[in-house]
N, C-alpha and C. Protein backbone atom coordinates (compact mmCIF):
# COMPACT_ATOMS: atom_id res chain seq x y z
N UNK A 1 22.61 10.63 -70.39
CA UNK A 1 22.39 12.06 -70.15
C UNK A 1 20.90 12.37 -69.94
N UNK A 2 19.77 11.80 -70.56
CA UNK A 2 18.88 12.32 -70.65
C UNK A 2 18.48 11.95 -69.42
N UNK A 3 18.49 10.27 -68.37
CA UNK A 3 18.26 9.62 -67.53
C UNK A 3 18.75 11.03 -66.70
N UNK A 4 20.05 11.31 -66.35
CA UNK A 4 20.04 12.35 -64.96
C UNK A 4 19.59 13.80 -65.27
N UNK A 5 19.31 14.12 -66.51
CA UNK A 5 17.97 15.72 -66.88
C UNK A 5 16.91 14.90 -66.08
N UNK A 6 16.19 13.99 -66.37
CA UNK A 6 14.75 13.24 -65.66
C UNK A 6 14.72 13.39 -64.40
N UNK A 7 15.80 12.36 -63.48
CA UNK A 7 15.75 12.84 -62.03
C UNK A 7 15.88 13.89 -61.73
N UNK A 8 16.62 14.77 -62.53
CA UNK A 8 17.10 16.12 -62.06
C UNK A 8 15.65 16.97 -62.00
N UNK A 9 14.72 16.87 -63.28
CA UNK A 9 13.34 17.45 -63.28
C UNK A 9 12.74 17.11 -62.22
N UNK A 10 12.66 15.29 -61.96
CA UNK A 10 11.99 15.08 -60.88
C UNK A 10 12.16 15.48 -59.13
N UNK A 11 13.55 15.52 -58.99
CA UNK A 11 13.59 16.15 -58.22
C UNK A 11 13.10 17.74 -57.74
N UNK A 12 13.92 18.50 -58.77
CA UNK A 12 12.64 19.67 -59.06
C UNK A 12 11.42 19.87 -58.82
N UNK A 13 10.90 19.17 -59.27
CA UNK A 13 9.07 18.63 -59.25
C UNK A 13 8.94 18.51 -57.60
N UNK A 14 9.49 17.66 -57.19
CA UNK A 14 8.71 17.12 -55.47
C UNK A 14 9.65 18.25 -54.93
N UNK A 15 10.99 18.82 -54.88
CA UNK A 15 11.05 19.79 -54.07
C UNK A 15 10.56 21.12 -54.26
N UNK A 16 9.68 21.48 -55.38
CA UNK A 16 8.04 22.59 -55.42
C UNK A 16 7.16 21.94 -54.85
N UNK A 17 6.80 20.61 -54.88
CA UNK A 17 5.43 20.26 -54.32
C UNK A 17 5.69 20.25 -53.12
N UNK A 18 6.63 20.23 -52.18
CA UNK A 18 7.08 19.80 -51.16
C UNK A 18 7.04 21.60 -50.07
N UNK A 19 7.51 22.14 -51.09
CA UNK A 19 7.61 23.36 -50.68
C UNK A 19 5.80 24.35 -50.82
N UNK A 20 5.63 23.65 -51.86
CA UNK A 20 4.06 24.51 -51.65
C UNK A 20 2.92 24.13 -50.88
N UNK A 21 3.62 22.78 -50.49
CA UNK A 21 2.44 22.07 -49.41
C UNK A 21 3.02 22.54 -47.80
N UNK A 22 4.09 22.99 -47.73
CA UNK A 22 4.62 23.51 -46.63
C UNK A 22 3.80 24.82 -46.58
N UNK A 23 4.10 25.93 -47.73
CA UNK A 23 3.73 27.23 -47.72
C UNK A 23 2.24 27.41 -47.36
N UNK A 24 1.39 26.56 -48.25
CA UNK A 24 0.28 26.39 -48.19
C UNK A 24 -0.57 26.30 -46.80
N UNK A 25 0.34 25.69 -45.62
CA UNK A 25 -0.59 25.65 -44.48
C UNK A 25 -1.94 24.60 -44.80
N UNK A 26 -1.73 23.75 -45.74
CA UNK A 26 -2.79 22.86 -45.69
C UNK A 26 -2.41 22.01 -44.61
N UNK A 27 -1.50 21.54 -43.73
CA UNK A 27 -1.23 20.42 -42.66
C UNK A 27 -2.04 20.98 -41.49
N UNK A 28 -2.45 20.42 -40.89
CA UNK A 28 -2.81 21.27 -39.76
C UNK A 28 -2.01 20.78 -38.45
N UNK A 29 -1.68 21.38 -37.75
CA UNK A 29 -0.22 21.24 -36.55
C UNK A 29 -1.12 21.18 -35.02
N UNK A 30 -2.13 21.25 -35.21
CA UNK A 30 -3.15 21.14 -34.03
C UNK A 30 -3.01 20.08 -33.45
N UNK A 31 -3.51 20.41 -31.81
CA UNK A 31 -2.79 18.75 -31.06
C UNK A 31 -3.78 18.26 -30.83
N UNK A 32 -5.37 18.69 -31.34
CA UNK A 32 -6.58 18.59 -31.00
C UNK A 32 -7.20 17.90 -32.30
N UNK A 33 -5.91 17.57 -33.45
CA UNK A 33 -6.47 17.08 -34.66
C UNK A 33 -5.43 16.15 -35.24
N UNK A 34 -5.73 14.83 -35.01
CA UNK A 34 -4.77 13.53 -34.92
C UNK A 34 -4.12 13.81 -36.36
N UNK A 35 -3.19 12.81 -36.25
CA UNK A 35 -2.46 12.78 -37.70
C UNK A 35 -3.09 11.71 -38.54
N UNK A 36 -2.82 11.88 -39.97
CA UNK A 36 -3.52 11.26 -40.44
C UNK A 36 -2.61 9.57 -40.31
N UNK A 37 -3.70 8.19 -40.30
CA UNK A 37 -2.83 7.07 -40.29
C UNK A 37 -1.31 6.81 -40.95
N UNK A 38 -1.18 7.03 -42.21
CA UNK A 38 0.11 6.79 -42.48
C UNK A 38 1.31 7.63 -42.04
N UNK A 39 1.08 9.03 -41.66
CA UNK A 39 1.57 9.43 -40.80
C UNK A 39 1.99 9.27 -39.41
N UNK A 40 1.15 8.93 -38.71
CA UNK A 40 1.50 8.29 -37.55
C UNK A 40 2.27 7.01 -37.40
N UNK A 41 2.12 6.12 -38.28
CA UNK A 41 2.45 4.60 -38.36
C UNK A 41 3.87 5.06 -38.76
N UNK A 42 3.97 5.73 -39.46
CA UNK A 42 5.69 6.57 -40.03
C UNK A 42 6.33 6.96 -39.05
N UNK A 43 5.72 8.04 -37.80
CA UNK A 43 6.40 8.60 -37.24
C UNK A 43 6.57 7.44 -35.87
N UNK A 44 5.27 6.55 -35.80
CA UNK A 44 5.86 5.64 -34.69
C UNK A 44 6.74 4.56 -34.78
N UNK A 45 7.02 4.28 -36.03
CA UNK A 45 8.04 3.45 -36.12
C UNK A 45 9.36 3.75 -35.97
N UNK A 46 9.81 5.19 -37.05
CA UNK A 46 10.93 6.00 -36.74
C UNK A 46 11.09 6.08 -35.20
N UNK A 47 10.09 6.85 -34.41
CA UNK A 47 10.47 7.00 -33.28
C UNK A 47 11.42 5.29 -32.27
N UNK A 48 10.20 4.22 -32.49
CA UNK A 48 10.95 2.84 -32.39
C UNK A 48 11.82 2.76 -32.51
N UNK A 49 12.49 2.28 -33.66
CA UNK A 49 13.86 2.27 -34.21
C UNK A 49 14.64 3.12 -33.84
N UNK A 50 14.60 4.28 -33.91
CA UNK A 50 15.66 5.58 -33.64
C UNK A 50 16.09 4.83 -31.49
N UNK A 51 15.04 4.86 -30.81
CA UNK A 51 15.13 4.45 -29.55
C UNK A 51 15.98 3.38 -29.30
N UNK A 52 15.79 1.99 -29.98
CA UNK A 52 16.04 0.76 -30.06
C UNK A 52 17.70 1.09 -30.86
N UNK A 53 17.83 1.62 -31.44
CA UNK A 53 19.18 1.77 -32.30
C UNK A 53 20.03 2.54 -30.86
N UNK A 54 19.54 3.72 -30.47
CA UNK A 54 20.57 4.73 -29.62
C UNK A 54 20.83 3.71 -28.39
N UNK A 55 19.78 3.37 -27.76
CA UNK A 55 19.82 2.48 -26.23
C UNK A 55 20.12 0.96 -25.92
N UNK A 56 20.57 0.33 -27.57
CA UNK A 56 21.18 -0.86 -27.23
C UNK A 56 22.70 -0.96 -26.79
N UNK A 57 23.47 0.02 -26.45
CA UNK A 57 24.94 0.18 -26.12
C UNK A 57 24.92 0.55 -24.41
N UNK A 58 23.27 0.95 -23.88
CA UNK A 58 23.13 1.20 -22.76
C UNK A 58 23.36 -0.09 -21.25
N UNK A 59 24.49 -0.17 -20.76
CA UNK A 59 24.26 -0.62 -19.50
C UNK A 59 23.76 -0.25 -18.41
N UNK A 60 23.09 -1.23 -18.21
CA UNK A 60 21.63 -1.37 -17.14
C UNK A 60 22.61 -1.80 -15.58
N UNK A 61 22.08 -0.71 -14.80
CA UNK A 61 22.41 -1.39 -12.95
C UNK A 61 21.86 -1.42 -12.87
N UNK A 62 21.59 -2.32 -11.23
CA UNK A 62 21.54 -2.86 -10.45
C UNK A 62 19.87 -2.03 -10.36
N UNK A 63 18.83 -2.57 -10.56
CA UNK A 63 17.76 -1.50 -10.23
C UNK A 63 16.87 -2.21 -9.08
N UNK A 64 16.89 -2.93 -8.49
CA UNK A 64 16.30 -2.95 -6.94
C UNK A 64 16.61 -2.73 -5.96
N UNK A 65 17.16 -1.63 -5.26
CA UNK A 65 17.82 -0.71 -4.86
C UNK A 65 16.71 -0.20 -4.08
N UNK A 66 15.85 -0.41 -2.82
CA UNK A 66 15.14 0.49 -2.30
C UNK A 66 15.67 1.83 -2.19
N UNK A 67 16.68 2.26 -2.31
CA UNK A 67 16.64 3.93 -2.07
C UNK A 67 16.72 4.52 -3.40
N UNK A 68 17.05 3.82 -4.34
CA UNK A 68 17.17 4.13 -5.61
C UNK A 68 15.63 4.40 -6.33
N UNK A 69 14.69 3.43 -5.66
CA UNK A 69 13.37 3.31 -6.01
C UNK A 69 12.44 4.48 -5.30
N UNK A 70 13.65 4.99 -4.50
CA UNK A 70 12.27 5.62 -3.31
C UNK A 70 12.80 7.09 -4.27
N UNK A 71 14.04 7.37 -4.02
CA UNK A 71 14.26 8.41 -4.55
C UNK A 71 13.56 8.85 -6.65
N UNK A 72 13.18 7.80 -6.72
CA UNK A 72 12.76 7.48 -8.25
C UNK A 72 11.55 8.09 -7.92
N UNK A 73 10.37 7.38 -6.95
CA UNK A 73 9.37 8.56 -6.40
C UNK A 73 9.01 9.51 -6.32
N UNK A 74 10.06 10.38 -5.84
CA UNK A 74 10.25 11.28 -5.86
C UNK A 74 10.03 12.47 -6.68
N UNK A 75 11.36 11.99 -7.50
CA UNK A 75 11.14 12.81 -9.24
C UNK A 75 10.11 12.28 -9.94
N UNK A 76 9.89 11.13 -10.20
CA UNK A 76 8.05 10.83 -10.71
C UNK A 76 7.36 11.69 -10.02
N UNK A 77 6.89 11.76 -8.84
CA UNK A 77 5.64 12.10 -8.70
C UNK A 77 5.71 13.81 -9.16
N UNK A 78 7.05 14.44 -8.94
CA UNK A 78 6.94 15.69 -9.45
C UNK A 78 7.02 16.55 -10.92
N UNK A 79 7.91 15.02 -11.83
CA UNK A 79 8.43 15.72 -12.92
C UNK A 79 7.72 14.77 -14.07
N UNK A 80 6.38 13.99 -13.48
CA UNK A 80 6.44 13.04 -14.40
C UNK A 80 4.83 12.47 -14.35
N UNK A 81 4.27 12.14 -13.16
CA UNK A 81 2.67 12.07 -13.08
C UNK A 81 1.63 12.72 -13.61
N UNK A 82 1.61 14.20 -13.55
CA UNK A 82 0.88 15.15 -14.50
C UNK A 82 0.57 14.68 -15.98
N UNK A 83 1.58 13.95 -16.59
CA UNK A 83 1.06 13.83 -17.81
C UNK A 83 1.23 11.95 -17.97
N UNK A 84 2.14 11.19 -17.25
CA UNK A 84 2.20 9.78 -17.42
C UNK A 84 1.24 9.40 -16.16
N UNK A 85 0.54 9.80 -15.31
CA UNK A 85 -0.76 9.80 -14.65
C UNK A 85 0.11 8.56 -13.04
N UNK A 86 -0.66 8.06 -12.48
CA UNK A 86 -0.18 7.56 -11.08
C UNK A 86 -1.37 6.65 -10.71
N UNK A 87 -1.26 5.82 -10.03
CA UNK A 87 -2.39 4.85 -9.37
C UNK A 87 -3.37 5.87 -8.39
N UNK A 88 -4.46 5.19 -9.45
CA UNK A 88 -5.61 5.95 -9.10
C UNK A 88 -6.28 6.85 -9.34
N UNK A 89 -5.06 7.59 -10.61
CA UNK A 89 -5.49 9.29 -11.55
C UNK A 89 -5.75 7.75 -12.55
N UNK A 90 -6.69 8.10 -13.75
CA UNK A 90 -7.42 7.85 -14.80
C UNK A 90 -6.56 8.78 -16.06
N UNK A 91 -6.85 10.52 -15.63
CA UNK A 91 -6.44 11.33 -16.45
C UNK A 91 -6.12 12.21 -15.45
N UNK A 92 -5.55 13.20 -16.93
CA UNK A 92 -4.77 14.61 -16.33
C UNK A 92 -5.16 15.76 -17.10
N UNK A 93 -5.16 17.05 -17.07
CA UNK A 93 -5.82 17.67 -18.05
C UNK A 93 -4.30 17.97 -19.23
N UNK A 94 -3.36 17.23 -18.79
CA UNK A 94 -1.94 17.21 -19.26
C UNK A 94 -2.21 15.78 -20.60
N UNK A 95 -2.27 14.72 -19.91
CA UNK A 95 -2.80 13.66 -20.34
C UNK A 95 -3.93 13.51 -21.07
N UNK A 96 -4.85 14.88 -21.35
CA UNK A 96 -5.94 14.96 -22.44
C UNK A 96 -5.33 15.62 -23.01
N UNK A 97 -4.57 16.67 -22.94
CA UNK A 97 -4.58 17.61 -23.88
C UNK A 97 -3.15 17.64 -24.92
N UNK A 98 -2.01 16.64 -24.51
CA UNK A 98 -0.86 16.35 -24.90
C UNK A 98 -1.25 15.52 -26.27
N UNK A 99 -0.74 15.53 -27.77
CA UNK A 99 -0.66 14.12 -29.11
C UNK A 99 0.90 14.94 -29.17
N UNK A 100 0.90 13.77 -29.52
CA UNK A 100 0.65 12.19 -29.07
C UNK A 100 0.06 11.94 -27.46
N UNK A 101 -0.74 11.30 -27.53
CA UNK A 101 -0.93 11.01 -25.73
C UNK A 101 0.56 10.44 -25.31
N UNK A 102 0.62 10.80 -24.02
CA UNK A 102 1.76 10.14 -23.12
C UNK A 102 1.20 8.73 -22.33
N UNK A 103 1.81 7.89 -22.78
CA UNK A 103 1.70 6.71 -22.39
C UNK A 103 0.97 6.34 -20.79
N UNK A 104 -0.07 5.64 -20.28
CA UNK A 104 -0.28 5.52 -18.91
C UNK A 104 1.17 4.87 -18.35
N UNK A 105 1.98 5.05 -18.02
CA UNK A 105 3.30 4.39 -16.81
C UNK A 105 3.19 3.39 -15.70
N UNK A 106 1.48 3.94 -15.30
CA UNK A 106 0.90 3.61 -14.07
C UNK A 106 0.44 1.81 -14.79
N UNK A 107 0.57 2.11 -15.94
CA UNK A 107 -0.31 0.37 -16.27
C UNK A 107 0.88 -0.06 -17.35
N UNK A 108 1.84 0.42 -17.48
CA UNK A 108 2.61 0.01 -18.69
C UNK A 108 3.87 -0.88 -17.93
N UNK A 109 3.76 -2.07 -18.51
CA UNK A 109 4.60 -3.44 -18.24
C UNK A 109 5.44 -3.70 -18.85
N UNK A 110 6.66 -3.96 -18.70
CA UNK A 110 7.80 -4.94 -18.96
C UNK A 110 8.91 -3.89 -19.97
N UNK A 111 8.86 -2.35 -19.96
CA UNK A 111 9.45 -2.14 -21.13
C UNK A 111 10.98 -1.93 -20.47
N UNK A 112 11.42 -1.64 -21.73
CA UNK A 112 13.16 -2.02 -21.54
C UNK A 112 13.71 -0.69 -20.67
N UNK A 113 14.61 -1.42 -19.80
CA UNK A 113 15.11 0.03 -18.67
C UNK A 113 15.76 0.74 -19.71
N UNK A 114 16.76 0.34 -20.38
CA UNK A 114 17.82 0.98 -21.25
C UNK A 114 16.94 2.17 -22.28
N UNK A 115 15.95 1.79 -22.81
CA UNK A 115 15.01 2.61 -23.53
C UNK A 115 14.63 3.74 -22.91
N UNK A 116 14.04 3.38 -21.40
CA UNK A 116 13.34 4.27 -21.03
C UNK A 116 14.55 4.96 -19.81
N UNK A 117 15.89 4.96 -19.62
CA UNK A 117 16.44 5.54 -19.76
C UNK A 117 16.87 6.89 -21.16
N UNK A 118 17.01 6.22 -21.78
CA UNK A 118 17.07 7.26 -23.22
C UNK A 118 16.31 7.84 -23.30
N UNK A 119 14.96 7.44 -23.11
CA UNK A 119 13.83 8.25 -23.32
C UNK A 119 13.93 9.59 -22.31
N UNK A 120 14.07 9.41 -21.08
CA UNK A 120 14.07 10.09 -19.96
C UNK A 120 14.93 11.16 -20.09
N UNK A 121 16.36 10.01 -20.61
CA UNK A 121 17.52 11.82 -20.68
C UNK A 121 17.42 12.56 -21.75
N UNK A 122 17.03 12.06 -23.07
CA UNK A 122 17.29 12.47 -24.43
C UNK A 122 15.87 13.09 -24.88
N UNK A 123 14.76 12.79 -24.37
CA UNK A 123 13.31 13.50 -24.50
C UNK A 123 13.09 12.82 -26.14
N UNK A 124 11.68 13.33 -26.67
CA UNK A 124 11.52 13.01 -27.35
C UNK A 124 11.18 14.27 -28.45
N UNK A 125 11.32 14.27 -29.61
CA UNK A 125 10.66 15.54 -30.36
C UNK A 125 9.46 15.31 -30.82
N UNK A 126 8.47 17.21 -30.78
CA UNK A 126 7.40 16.64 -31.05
C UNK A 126 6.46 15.99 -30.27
N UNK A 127 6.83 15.76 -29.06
CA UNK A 127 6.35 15.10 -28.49
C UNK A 127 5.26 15.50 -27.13
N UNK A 128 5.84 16.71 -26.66
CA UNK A 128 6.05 17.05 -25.16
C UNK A 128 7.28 16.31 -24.32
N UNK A 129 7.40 15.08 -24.65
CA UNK A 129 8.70 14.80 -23.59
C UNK A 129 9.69 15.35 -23.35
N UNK A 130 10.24 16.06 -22.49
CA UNK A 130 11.67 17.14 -22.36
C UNK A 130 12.62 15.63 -22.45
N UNK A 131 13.99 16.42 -22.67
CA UNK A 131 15.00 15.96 -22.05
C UNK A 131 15.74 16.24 -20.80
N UNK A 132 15.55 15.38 -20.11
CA UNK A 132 15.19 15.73 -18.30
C UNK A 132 16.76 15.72 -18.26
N UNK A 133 17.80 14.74 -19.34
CA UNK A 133 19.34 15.17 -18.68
C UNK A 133 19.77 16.45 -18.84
N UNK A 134 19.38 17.23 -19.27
CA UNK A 134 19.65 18.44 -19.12
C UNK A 134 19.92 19.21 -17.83
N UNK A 135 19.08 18.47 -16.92
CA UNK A 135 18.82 19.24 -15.49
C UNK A 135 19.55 18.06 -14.65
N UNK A 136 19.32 16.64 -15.21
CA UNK A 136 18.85 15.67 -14.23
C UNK A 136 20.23 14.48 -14.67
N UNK A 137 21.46 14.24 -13.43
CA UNK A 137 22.52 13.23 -13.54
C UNK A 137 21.62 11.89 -13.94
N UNK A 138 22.83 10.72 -14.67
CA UNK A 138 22.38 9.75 -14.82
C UNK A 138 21.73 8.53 -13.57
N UNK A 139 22.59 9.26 -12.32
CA UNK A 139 22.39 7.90 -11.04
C UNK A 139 20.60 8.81 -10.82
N UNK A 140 20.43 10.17 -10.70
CA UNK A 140 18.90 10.16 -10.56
C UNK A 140 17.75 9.43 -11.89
N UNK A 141 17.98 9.65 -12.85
CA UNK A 141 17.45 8.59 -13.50
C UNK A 141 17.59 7.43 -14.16
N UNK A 142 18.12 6.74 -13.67
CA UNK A 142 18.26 5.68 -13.46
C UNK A 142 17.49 5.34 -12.04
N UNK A 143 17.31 6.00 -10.87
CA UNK A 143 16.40 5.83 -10.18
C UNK A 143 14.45 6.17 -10.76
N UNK A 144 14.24 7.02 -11.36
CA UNK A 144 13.23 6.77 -11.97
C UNK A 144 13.05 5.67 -12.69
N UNK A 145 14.35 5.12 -13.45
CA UNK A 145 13.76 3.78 -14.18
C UNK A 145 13.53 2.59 -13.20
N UNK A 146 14.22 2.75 -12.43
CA UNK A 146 13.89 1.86 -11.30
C UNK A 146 12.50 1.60 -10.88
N UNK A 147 12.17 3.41 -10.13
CA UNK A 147 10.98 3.55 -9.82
C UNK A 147 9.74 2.52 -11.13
N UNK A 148 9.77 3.23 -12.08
CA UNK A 148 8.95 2.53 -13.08
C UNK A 148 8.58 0.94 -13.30
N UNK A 149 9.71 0.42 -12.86
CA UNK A 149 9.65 -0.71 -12.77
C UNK A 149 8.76 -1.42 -11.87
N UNK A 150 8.22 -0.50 -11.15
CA UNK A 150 7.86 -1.46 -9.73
C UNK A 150 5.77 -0.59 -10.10
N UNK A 151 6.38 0.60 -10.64
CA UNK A 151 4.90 1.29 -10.58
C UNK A 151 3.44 0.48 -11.05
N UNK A 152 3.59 -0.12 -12.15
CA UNK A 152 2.44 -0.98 -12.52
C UNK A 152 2.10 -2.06 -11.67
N UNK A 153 2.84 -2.27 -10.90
CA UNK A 153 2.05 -3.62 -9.49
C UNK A 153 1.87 -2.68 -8.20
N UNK A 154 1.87 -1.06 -8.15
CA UNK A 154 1.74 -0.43 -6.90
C UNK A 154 0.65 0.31 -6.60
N UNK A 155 0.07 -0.29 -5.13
CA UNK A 155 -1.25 0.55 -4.93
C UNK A 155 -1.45 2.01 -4.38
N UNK A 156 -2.58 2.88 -4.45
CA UNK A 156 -2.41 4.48 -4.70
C UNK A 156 -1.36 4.37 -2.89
N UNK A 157 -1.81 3.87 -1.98
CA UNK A 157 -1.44 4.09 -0.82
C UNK A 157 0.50 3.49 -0.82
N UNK A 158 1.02 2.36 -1.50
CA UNK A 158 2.37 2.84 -1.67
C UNK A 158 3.02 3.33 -2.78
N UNK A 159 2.06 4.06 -3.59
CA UNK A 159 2.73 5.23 -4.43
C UNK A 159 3.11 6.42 -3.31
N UNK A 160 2.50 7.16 -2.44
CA UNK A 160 2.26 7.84 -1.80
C UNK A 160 3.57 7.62 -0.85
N UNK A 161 3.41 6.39 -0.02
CA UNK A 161 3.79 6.62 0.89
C UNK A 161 5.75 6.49 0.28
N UNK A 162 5.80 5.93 -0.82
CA UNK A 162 7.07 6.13 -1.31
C UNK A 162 7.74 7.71 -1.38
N UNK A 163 6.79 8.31 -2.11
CA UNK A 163 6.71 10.23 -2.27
C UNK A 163 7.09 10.20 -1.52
N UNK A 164 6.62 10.13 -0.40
CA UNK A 164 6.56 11.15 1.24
C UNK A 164 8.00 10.56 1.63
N UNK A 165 8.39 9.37 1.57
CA UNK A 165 9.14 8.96 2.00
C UNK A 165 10.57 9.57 1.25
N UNK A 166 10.73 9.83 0.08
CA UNK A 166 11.51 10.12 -1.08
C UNK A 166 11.91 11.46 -0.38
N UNK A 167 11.40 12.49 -0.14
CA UNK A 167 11.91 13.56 0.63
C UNK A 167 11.68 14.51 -0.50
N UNK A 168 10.68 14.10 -1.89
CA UNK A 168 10.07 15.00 -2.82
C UNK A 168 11.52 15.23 -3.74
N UNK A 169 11.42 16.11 -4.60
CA UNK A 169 11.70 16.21 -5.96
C UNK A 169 13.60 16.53 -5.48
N UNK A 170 14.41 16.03 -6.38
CA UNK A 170 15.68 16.36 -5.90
C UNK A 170 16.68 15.65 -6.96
N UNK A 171 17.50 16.43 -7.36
CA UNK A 171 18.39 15.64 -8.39
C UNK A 171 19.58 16.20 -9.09
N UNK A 172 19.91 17.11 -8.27
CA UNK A 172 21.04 17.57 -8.06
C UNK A 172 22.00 17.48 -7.37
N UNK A 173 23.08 16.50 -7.44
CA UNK A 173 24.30 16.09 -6.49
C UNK A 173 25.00 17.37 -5.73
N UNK A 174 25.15 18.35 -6.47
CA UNK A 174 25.88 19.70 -5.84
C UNK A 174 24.78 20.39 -4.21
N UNK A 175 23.52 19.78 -4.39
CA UNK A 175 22.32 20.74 -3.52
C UNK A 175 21.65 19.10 -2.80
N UNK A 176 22.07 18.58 -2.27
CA UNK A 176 21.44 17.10 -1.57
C UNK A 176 20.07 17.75 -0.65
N UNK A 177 19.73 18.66 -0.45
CA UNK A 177 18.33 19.19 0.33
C UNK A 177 17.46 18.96 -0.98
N UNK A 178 16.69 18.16 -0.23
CA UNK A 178 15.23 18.11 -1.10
C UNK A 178 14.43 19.36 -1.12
N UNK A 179 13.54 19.44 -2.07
CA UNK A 179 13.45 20.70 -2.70
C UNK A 179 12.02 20.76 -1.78
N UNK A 180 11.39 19.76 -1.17
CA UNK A 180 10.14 19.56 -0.57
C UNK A 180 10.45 19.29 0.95
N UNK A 181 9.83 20.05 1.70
CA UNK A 181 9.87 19.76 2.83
C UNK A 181 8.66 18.77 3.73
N UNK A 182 8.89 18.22 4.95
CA UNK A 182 7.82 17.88 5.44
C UNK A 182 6.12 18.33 4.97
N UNK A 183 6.11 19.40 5.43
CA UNK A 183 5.26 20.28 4.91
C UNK A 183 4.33 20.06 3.66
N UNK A 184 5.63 20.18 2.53
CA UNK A 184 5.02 19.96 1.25
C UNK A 184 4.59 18.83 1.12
N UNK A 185 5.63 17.83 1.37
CA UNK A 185 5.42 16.72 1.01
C UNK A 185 3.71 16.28 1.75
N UNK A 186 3.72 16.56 2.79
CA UNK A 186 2.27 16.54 3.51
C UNK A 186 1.06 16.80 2.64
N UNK A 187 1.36 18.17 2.09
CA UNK A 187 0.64 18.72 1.50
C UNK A 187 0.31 18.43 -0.21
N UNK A 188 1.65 17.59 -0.58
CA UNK A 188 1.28 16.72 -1.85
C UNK A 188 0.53 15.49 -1.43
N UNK A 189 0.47 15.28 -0.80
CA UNK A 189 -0.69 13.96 -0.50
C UNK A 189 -1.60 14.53 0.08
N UNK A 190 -2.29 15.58 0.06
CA UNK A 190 -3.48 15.70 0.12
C UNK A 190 -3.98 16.62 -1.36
N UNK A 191 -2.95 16.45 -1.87
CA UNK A 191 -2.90 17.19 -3.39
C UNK A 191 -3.69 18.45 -3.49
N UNK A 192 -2.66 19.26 -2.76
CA UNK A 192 -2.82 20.62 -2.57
C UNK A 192 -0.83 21.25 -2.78
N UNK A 193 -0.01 20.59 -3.20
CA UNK A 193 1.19 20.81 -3.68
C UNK A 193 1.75 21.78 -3.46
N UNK A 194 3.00 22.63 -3.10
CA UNK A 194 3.09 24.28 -3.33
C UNK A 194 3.82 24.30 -4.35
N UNK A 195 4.34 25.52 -5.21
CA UNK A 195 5.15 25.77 -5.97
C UNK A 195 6.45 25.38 -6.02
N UNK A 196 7.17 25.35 -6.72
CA UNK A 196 8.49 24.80 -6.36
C UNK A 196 8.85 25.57 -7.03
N UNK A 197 10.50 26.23 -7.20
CA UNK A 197 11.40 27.15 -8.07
C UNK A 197 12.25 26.28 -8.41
N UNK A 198 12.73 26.12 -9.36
CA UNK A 198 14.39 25.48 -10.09
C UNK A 198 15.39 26.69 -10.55
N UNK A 199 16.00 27.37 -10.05
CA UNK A 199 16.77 28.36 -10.65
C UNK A 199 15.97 29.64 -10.58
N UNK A 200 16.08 30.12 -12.14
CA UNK A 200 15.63 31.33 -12.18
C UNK A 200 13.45 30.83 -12.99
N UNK A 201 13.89 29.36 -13.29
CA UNK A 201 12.34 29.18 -13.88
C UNK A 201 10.91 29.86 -12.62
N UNK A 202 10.53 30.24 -13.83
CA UNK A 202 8.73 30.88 -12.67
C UNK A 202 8.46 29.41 -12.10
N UNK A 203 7.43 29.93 -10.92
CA UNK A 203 7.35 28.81 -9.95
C UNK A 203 6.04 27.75 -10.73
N UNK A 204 6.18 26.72 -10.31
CA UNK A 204 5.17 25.82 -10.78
C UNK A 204 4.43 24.98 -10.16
N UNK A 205 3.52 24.33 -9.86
CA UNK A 205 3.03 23.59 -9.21
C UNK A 205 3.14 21.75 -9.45
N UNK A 206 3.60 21.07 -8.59
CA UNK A 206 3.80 19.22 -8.33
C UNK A 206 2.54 19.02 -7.64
C-alpha cells in the first residue's frame, strides 16, 4: 500500500512540475533559438524510428521512368525547392529561416524511396513539412521520389531543362492541364515565376 501512495505522490509531483514548466513559458518556441542538445537528439531519433516503423510495409515501383522523373520536376521545382534548395541555390530565405533546417535534397544521397515517400505524403510535425497527400495522389509522388533520386548527380542546366520540360506544377488526375504554361514555365527559368492559384488558396509565387 504504501509503495502505490509513493508513485501515486510521484506522479503528482512531475505532473505539477510538468505543468508549471509549461505555464511558465520558460521554453522558448523560437525558430531562431535551437533546441537544447538532448532535446534534439530525442526528437531526431523519435522522428527516425516513427519513419522507419510506418514506411517499412511500403512498396516501391518501378522509379526510372523518364516521365515519371520529368513529371517529379515539376512538382519539385514548385512545391519543394524554396526550402530543400536545387543545383546551384546554396540557400533560400525559406532554408535560413525554417528549425529544424530542411535537409539540402540537391546533395542528399542514397535515402530510402519508401521513407521519403512517407515523408512526402504524411509531412512531418513541427517541422514545416506539409503533408502534400492531402492535395497530391500517390502515382504523383512517387514521381517526386523518383525525381529525387536522380537530383544529387544533376547539373543546374538539367534541373531546368527537366522543369520546362515537366509542363510545371500538376497533380491532379481529375485537371491533366498543367497549372504552368509555356510562358511561365519560360519565365521560371529566368526566375521571375508568376503566381499560381490552387483552389480557393491566395496566390503564391514558384
Amino acid at each position: 500500500m504504501k509503495t502505490i501512495i509513493w508513485l501515486l505522490g510521484l506522479l503528482l509531483f512531475v505532473a505539477v512540475g510538468a505543468g508549471a514548466f509549461i505555464w511558465s513559458g520558460v521554453y522558448n518556441v523560437a525558430a531562431d533559438d535551437p533546441h537544447w542538445p538532448v532535446t534534439r537528439l530525442a526528437m531526431e531519433k523519435v522522428r527516425e524510428r516513427s519513419i522507419a516503423a510506418r514506411a517499412s510495409g511500403i512498396d516501391v515501383p518501378e522509379l526510372d521512368d523518364e516521365s515519371l522523373i520529368r513529371a517529379g520536376a515539376g512538382n519539385y521545382d514548385a512545391m519543394c525547392a524554396g526550402c530543400h534548395l536545387q543545383p546551384g541555390v546554396e540557400r533560400s530565405e525559406l532554408s535560413d529561416g525554417l528549425y529544424p533546417s530542411p535537409p539540402d535534397l540537391s546533395r542528399r544521397r542514397g535515402a530510402d524511396p519508401a521513407a521519403a515517400f512517407w515523408v512526402i505524403k504524411h509531412g512531418i510535425k513541427m517541422s514545416g513539412m506539409p503533408a502534400w497527400g492531402k492535395s497530391m495522389q500517390d502515382e504523383y509522388i512517387w514521381g517526386m521520389v523518383a525525381f529525387l533520386r536522380q537530383l544529387p548527380d544533376m547539373s543546374e542546366v538539367r534541373y531546368r531543362e527537366l522543369v520546362e520540360a515537366s509542363g510545371g506544377h500538376a497533380h491532379n488526375p481529375a485537371d491533366k492541364t498543367p497549372q504552368n504554361d509555356d510562358a511561365d514555365a519560360g519565365n521560371a527559368a529566368d526566375g521571375d515565376a508568376k503566381p499560381q492559384n490552387h483552389g480557393d488558396a491566395p496566390p503564391h509565387d514558384h
